[in-house]
C-alpha atoms as a PDB file:
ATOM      1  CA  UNK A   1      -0.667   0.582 -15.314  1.00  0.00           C
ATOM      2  CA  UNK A   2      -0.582   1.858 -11.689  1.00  0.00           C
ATOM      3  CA  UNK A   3       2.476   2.995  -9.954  1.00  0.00           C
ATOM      4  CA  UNK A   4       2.586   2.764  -6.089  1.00  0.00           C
ATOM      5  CA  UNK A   5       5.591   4.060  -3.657  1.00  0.00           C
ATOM      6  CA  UNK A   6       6.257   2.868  -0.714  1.00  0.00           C
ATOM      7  CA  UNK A   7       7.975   5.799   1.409  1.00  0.00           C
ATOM      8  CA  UNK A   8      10.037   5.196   4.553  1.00  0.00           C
ATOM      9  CA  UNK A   9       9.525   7.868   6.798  1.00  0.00           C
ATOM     10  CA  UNK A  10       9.942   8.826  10.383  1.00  0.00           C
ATOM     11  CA  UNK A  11       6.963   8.887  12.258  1.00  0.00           C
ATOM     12  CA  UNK A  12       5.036   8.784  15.734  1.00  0.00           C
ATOM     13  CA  UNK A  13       8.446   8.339  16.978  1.00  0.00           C
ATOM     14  CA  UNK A  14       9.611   5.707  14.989  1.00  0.00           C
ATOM     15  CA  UNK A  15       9.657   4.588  11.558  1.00  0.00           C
ATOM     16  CA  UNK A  16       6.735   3.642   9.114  1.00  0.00           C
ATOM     17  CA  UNK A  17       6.202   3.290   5.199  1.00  0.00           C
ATOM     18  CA  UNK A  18       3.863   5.646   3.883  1.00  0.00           C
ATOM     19  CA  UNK A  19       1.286   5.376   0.520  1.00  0.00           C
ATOM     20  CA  UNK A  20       0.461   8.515  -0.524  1.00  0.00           C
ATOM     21  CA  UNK A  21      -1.473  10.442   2.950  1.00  0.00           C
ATOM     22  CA  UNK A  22      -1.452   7.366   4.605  1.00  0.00           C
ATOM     23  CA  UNK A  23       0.694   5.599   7.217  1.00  0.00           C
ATOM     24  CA  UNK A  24       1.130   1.958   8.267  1.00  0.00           C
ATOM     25  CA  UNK A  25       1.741   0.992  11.685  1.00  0.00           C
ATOM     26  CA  UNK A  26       5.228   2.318  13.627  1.00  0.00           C
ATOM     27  CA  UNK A  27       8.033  -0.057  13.606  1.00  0.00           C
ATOM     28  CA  UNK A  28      11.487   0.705  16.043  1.00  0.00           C
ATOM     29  CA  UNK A  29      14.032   0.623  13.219  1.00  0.00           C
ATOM     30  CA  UNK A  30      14.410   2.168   9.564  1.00  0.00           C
ATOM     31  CA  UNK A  31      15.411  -1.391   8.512  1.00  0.00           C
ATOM     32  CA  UNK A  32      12.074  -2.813  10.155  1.00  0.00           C
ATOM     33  CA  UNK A  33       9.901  -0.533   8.576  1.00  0.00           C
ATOM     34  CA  UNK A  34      11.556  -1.218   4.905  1.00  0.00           C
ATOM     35  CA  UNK A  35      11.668  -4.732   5.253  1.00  0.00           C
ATOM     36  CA  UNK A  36       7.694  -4.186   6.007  1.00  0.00           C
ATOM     37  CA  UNK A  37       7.499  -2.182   2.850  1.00  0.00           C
ATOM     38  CA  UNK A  38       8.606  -4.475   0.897  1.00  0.00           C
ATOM     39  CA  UNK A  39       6.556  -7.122   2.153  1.00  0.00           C
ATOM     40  CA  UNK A  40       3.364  -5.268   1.671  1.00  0.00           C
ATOM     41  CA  UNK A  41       4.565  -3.815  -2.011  1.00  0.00           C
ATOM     42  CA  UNK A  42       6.088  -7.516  -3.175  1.00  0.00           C
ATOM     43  CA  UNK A  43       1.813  -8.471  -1.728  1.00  0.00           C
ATOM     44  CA  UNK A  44       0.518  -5.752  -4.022  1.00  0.00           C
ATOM     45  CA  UNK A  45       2.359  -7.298  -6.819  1.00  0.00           C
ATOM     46  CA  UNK A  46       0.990 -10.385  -6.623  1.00  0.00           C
ATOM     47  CA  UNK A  47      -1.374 -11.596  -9.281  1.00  0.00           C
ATOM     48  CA  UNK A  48      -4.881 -12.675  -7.469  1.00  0.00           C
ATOM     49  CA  UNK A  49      -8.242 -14.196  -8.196  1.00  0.00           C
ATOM     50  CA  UNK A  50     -10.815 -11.726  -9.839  1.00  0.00           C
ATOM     51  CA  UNK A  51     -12.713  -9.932  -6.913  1.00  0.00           C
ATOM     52  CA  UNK A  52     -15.594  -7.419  -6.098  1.00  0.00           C
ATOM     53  CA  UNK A  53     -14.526  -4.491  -3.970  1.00  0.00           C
ATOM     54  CA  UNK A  54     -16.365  -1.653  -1.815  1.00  0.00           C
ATOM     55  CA  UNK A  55     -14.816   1.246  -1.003  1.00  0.00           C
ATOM     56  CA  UNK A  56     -15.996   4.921  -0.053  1.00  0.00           C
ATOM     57  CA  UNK A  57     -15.185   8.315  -1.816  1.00  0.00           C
ATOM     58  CA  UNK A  58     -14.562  11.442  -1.005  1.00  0.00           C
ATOM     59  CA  UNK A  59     -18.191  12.374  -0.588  1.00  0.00           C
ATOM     60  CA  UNK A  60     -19.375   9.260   1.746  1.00  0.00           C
ATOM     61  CA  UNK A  61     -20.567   7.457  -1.562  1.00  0.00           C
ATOM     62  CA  UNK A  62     -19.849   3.372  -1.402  1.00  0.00           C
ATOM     63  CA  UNK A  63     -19.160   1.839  -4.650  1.00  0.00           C
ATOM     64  CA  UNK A  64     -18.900  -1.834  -5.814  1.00  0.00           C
ATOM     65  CA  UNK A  65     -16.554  -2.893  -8.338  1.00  0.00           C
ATOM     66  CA  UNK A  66     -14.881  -5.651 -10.047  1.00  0.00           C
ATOM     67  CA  UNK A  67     -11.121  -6.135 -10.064  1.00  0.00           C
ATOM     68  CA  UNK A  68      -9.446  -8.308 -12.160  1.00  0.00           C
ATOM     69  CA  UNK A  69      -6.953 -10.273 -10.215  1.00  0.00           C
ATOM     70  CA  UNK A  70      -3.973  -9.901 -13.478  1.00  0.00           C
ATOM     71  CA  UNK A  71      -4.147  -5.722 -13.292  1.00  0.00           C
ATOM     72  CA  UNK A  72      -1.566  -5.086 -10.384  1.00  0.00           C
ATOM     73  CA  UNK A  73       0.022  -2.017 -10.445  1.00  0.00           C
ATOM     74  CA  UNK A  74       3.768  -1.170 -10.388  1.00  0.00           C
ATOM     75  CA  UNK A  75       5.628  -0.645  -7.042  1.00  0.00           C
ATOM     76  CA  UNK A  76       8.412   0.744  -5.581  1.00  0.00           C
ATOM     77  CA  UNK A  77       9.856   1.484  -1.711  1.00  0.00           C
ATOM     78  CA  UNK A  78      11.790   4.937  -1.566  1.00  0.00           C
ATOM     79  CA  UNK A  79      14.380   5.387   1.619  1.00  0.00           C
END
């Protein structure tokens, strides 16, 4: 099973959550920005309908693939 972290970390002079290299949008507070975090990891949680996805790798490629809605990965918001 996946594992995702949520980071809260200061940024474009404010606060954001981060996943991995990437950032969400800037909120005014610390608490704001973990309350969003926790929203968006409590969504990633959530147990769907199976879906197909598209997404682009490293080298411009597109793929399509099948997700099962059940496989939702672990997650976790760091301060």
């Amino acid at each position: 099973m996946a594992f995702v972290t949520y980071q809260i970390v200061e940024h474009d002079g404010g606060w954001a959550y981060k996943v991995g290299d990437v950032f969400s949008e800037t909120f005014p507070t610390r608490s704001d920005a973990h309350a969003a975090a926790a929203r968006a990891a409590a969504e990633q949680r959530a147990p769907d309908d199976d879906t197909v996805i598209s997404y682009e790798d490293e080298r411009y490629q597109w793929h399509d693939e099948t997700v099962r809605g059940s496989d939702r990965p672990q997650t976790n918001v760091e301060d």
